[in-house]
Every structure is written in structure tokens, then in C-alpha cells.
N, C-alpha and C. Protein backbone atom coordinates (compact mmCIF):
# COMPACT_ATOMS: atom_id res chain seq x y z
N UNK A 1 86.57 249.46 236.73
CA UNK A 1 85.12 249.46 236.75
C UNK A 1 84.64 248.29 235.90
N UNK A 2 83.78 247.81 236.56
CA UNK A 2 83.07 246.21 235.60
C UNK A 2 82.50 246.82 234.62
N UNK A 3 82.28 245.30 233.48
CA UNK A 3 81.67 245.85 232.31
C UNK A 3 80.24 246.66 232.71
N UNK A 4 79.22 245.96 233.52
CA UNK A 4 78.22 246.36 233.52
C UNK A 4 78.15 247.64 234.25
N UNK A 5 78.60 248.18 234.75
CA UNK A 5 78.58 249.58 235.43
C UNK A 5 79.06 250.65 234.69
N UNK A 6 80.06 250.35 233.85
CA UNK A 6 79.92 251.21 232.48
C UNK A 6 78.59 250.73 231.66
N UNK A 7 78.32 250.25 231.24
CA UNK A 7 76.94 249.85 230.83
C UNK A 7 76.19 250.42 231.17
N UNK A 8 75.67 250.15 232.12
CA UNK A 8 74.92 251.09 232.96
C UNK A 8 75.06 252.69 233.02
N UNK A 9 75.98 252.74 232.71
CA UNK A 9 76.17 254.67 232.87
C UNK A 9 75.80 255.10 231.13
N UNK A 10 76.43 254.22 230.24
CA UNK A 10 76.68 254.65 229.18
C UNK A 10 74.86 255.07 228.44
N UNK A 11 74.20 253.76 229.18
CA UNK A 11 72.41 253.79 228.70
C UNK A 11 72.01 254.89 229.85
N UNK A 12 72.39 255.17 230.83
CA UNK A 12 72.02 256.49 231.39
C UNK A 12 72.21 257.71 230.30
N UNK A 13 73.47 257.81 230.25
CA UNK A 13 74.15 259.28 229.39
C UNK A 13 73.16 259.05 227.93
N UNK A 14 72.89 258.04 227.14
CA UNK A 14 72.15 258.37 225.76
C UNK A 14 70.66 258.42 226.06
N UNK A 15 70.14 258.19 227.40
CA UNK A 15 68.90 258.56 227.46
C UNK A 15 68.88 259.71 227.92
N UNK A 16 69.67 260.02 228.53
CA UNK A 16 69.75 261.82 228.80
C UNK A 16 69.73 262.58 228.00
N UNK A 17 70.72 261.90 227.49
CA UNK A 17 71.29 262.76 225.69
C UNK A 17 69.98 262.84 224.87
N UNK A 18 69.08 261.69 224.48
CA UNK A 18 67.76 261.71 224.16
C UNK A 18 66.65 262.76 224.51
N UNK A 19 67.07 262.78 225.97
CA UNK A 19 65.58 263.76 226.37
C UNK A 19 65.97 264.96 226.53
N UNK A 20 67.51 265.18 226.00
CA UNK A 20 68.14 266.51 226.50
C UNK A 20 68.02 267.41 227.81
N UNK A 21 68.16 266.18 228.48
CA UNK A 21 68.66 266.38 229.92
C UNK A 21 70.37 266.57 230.06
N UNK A 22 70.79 267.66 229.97
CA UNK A 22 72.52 268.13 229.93
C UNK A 22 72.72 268.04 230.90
N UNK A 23 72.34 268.26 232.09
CA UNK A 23 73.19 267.65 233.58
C UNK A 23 73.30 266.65 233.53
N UNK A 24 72.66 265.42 233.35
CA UNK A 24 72.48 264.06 233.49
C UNK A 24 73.33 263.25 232.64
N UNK A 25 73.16 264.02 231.45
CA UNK A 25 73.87 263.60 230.07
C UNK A 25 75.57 264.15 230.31
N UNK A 26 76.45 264.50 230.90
CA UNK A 26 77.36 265.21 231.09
C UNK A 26 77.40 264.65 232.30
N UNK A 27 76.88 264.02 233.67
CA UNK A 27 77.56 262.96 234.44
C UNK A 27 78.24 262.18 234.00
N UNK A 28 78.71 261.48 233.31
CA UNK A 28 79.60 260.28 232.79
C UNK A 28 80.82 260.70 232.75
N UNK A 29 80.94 262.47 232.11
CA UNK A 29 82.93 262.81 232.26
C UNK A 29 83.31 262.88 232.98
N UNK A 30 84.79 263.30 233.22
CA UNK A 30 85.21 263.56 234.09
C UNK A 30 85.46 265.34 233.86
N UNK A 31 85.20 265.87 234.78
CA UNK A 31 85.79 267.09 234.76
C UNK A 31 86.46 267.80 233.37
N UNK A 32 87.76 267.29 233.44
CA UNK A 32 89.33 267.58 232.61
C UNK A 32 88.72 266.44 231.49
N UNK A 33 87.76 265.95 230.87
CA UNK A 33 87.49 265.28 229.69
C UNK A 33 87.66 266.10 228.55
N UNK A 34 88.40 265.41 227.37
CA UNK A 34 88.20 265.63 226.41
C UNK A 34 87.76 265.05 225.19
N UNK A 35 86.48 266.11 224.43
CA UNK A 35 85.95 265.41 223.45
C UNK A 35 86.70 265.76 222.10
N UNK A 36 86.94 264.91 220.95
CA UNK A 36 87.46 265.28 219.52
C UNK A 36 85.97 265.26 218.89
N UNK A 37 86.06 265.80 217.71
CA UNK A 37 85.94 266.29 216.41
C UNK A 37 86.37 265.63 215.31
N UNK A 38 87.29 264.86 214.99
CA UNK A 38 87.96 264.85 214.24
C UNK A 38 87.52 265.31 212.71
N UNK A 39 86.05 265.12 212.42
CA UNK A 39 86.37 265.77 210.99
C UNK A 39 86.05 267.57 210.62
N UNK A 40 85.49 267.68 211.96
CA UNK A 40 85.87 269.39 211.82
C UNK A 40 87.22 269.51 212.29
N UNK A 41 88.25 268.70 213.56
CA UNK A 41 89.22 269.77 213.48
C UNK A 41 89.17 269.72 214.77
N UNK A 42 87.90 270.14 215.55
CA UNK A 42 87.53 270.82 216.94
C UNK A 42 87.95 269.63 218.21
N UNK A 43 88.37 270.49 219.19
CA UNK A 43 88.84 269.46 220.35
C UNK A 43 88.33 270.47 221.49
N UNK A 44 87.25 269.95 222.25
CA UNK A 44 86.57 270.62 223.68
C UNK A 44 87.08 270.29 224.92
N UNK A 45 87.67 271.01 225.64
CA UNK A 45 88.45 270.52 226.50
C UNK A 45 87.80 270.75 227.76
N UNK A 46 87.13 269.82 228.81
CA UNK A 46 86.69 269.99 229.57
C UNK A 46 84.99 269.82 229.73
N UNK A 47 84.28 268.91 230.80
CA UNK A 47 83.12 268.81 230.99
C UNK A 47 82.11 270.08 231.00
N UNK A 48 82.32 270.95 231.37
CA UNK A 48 81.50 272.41 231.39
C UNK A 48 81.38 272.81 230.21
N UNK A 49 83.02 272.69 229.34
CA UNK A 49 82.41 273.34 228.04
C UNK A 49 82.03 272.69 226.77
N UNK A 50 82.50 270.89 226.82
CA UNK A 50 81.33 270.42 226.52
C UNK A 50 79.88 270.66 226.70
N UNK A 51 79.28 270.33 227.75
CA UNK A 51 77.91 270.66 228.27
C UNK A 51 77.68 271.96 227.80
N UNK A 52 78.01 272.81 227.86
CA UNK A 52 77.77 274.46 227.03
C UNK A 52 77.76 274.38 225.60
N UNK A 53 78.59 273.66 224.98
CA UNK A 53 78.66 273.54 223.68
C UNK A 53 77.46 273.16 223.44
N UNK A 54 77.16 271.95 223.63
CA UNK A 54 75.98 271.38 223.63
C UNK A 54 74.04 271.79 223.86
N UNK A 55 74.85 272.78 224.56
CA UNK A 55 73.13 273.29 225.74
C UNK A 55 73.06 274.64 224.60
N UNK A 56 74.17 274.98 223.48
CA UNK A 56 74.09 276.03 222.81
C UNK A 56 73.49 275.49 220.94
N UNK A 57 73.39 274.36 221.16
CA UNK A 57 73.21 273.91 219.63
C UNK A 57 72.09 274.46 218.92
N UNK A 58 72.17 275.32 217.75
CA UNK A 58 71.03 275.92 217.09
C UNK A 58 69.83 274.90 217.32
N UNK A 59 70.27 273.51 216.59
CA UNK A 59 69.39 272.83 215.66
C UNK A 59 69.36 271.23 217.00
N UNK A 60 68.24 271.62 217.76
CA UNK A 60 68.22 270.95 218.54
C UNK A 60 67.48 269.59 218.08
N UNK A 61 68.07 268.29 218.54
CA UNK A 61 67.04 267.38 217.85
C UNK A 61 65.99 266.73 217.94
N UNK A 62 65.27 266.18 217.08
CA UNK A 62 64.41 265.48 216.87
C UNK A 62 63.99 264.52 216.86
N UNK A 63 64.94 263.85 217.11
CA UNK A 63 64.98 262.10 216.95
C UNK A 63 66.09 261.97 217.57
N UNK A 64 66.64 260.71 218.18
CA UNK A 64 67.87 260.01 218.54
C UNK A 64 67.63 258.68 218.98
N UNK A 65 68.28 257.85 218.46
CA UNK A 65 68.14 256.25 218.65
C UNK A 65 69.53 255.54 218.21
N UNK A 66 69.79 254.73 219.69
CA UNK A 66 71.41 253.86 219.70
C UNK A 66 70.55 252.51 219.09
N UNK A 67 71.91 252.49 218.45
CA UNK A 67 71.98 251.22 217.22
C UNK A 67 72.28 249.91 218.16
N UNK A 68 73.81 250.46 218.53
CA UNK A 68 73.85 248.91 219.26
C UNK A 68 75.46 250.04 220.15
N UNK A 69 76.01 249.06 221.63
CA UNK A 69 76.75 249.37 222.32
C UNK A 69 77.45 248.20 222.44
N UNK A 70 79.22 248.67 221.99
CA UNK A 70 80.18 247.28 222.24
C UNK A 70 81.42 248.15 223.29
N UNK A 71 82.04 247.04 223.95
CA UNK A 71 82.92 247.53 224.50
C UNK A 71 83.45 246.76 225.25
N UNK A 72 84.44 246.82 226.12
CA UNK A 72 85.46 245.89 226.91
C UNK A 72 86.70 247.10 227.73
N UNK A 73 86.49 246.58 228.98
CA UNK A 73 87.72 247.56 229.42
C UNK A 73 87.45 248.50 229.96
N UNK A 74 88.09 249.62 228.93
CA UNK A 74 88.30 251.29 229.30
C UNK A 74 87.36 251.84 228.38
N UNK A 75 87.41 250.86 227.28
CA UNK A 75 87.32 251.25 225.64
C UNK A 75 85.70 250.76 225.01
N UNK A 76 85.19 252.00 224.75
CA UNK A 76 83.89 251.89 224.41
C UNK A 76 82.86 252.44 223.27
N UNK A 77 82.12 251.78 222.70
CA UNK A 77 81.77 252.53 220.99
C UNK A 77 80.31 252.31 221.54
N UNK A 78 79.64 253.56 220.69
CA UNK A 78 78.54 253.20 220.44
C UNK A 78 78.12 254.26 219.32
N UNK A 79 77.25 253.23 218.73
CA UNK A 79 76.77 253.46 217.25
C UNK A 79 75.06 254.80 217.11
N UNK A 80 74.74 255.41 217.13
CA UNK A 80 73.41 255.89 217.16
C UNK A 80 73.01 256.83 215.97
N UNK A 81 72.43 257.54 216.07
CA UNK A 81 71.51 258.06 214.49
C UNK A 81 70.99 259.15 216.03
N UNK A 82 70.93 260.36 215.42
CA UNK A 82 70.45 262.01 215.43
C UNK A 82 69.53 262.33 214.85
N UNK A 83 68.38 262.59 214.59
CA UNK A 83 67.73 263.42 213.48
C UNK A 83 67.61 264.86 214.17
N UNK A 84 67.60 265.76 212.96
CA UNK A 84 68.21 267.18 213.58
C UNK A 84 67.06 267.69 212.18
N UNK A 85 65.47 267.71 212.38
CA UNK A 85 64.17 267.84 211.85
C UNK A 85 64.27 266.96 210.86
N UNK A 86 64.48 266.94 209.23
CA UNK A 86 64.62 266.36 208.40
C UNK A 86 65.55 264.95 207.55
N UNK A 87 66.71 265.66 208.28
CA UNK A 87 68.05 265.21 208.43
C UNK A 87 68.55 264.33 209.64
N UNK A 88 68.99 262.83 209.23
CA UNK A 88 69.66 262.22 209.91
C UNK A 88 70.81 261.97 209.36
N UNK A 89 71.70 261.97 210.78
CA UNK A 89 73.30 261.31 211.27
C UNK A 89 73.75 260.92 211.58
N UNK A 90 74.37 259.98 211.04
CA UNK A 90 74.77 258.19 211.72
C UNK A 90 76.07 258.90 211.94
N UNK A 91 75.95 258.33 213.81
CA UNK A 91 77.36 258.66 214.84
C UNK A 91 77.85 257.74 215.53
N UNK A 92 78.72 257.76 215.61
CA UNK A 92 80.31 256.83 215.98
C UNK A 92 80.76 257.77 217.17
N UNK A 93 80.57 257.40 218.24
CA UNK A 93 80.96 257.68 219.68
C UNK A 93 82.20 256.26 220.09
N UNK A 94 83.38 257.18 220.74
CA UNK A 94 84.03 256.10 220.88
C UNK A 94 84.43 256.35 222.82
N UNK A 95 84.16 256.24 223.25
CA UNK A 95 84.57 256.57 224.81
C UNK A 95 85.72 255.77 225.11
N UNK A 96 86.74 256.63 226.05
CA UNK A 96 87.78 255.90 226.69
C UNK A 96 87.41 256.34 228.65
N UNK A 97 87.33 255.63 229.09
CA UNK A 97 86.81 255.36 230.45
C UNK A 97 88.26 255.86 231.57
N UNK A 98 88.23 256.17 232.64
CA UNK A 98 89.42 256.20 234.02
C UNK A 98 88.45 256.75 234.60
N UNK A 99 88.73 255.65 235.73
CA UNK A 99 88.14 255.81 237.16
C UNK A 99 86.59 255.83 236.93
N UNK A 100 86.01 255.19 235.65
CA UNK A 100 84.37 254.89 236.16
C UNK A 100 83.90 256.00 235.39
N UNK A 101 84.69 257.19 234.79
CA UNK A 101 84.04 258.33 233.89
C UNK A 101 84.77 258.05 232.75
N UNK A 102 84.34 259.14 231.87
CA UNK A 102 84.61 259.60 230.36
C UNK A 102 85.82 260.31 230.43
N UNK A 103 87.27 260.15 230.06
CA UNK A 103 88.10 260.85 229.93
C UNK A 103 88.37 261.46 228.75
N UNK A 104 88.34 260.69 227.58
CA UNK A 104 88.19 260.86 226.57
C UNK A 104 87.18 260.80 225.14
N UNK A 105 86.83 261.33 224.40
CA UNK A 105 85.41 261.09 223.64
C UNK A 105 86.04 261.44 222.29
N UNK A 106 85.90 260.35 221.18
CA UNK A 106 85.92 261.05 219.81
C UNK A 106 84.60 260.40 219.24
N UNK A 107 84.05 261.59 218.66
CA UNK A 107 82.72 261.21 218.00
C UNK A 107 82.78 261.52 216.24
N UNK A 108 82.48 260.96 215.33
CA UNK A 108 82.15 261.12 213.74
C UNK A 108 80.73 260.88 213.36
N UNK A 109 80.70 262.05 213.04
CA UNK A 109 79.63 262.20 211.76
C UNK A 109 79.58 261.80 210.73
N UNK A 110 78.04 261.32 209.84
CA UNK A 110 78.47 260.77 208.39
C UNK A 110 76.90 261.33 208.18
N UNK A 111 76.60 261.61 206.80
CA UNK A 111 75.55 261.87 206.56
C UNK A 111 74.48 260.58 205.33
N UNK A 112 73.82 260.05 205.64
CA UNK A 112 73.35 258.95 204.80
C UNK A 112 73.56 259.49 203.24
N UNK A 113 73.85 258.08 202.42
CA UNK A 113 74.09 257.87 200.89
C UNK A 113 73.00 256.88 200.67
N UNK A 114 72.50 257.60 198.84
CA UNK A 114 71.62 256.25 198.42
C UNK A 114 72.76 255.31 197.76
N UNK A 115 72.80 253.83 197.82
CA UNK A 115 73.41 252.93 197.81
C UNK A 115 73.78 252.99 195.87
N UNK A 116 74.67 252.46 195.61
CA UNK A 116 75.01 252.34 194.39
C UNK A 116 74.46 251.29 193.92
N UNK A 117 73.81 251.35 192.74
CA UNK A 117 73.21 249.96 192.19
C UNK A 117 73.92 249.18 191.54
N UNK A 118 75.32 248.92 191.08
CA UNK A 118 76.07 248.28 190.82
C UNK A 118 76.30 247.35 192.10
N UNK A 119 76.51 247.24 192.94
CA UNK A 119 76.20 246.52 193.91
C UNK A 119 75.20 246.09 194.92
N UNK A 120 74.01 246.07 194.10
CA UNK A 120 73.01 245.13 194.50
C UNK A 120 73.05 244.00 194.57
N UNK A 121 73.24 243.19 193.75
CA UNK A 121 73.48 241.71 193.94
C UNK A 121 73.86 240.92 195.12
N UNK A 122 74.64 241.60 196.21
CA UNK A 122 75.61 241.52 196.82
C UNK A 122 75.10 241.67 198.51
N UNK A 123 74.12 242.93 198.40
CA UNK A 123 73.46 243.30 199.77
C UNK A 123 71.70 243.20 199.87
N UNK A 124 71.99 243.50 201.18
CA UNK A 124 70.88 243.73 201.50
C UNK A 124 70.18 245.01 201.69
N UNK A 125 69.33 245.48 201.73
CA UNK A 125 68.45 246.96 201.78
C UNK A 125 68.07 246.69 203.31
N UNK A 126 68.76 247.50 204.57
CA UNK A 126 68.44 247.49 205.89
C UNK A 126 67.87 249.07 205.80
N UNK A 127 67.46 249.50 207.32
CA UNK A 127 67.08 250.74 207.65
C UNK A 127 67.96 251.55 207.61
């Protein structure tokens, strides 16, 4: 599959994901996809119970906005932020692609830090 047709699917699936449209958002796997967890642990095996997992989330959100989308290949990241009411979560989506879908998905969570002031000098203050 060309770059741009994954492209194309991938800005489909996070605007879905955005408006919490779960059919739409859950076109991109395949069937037998599996998503990781890695820092809970958890591994979802399969498009349905992804999409269920999902269509079951207490704390539905509030916000969602992609940072930026890189990729080549099979192999695909994208960067975005959640807000879930008060609380935002900078996420690391990594997609592995066959046959034009999602076969594989590991996603990480991180929860924002205020920056250490010992290293100010050094950076910059972004969003």
C-alpha cells in the first residue's frame, strides 16, 4: 500500500477517533488485530474487542488533537494528546500495517510534568 493511502486512512481513523465515531474509527484493523498496552500489561486481541473496549470507556473525551504523523512502509507513529475533562495525555500510537489495515497497534501513555528548572537555560517553553 502507498504512502499516501495509509495516510489517508490513518487521518480518517483519528478523526473518527475525535468525533467518536467507533465504526469508522475501527475500519483501519484488520479483523485478527492486535492492540498492546504495554505499560498496563494489557494485549486486546481482535477488532470487535478493541472497538468494545473502547465504546465502554467510563471517561469519555474531551479534547483530542494529532501532533504530527511519520511513517514509511508498514510502520507508522503518530503522536496526539487526549483530554479526558481536566486531564491531558500525550500518546504514542505506533501502527504496523498488512494488506492496507492495522495488524498491529502499541499505544503509550504519559501524563504531563512541570519542567525542572535546573534546565532552563537549555530549552524552550512549547505547548
Amino acid at each position: 500500500m502507498e504512502a499516501q493511502s495509509i495516510r489517508t486512512a490513518l487521518d480518517r481513523h483519528w478523526a473518527a477517533s475525535a468525533a467518536g465515531d467507533l465504526v469508522a474509527e475501527h475500519e483501519i484493523y484488520h479483523d485478527d488485530a492486535i492492540c498492546e498496552y504495554p505499560q498496563s500489561g494489557e494485549i486486546i486481541h481482535g477488532r470487535y474487542n478493541l472497538q468494545a473496549l473502547r465504546g465502554h470507556h467510563p471517561g469519555k473525551p474531551s479534547g483530542f488533537a494529532v501532533r504530527r504523523i511519520a511513517g514509511e512502509g508498514n510502520l507508522w507513529v503518530t503522536e496526539y494528546t487526549i483530554n479526558y475533562g481536566d486531564k491531558r495525555a500525550f500518546t504514542v500510537s505506533i501502527m504496523e500495517f498488512r494488506d492496507g489495515r492495522v495488524a498491529h497497534e502499541s499505544q503509550y501513555f504519559a501524563d504531563p510534568f512541570d519542567a525542572p528548572a535546573w534546565r532552563a537555560q537549555w530549552v524552550e517553553q512549547g505547548a
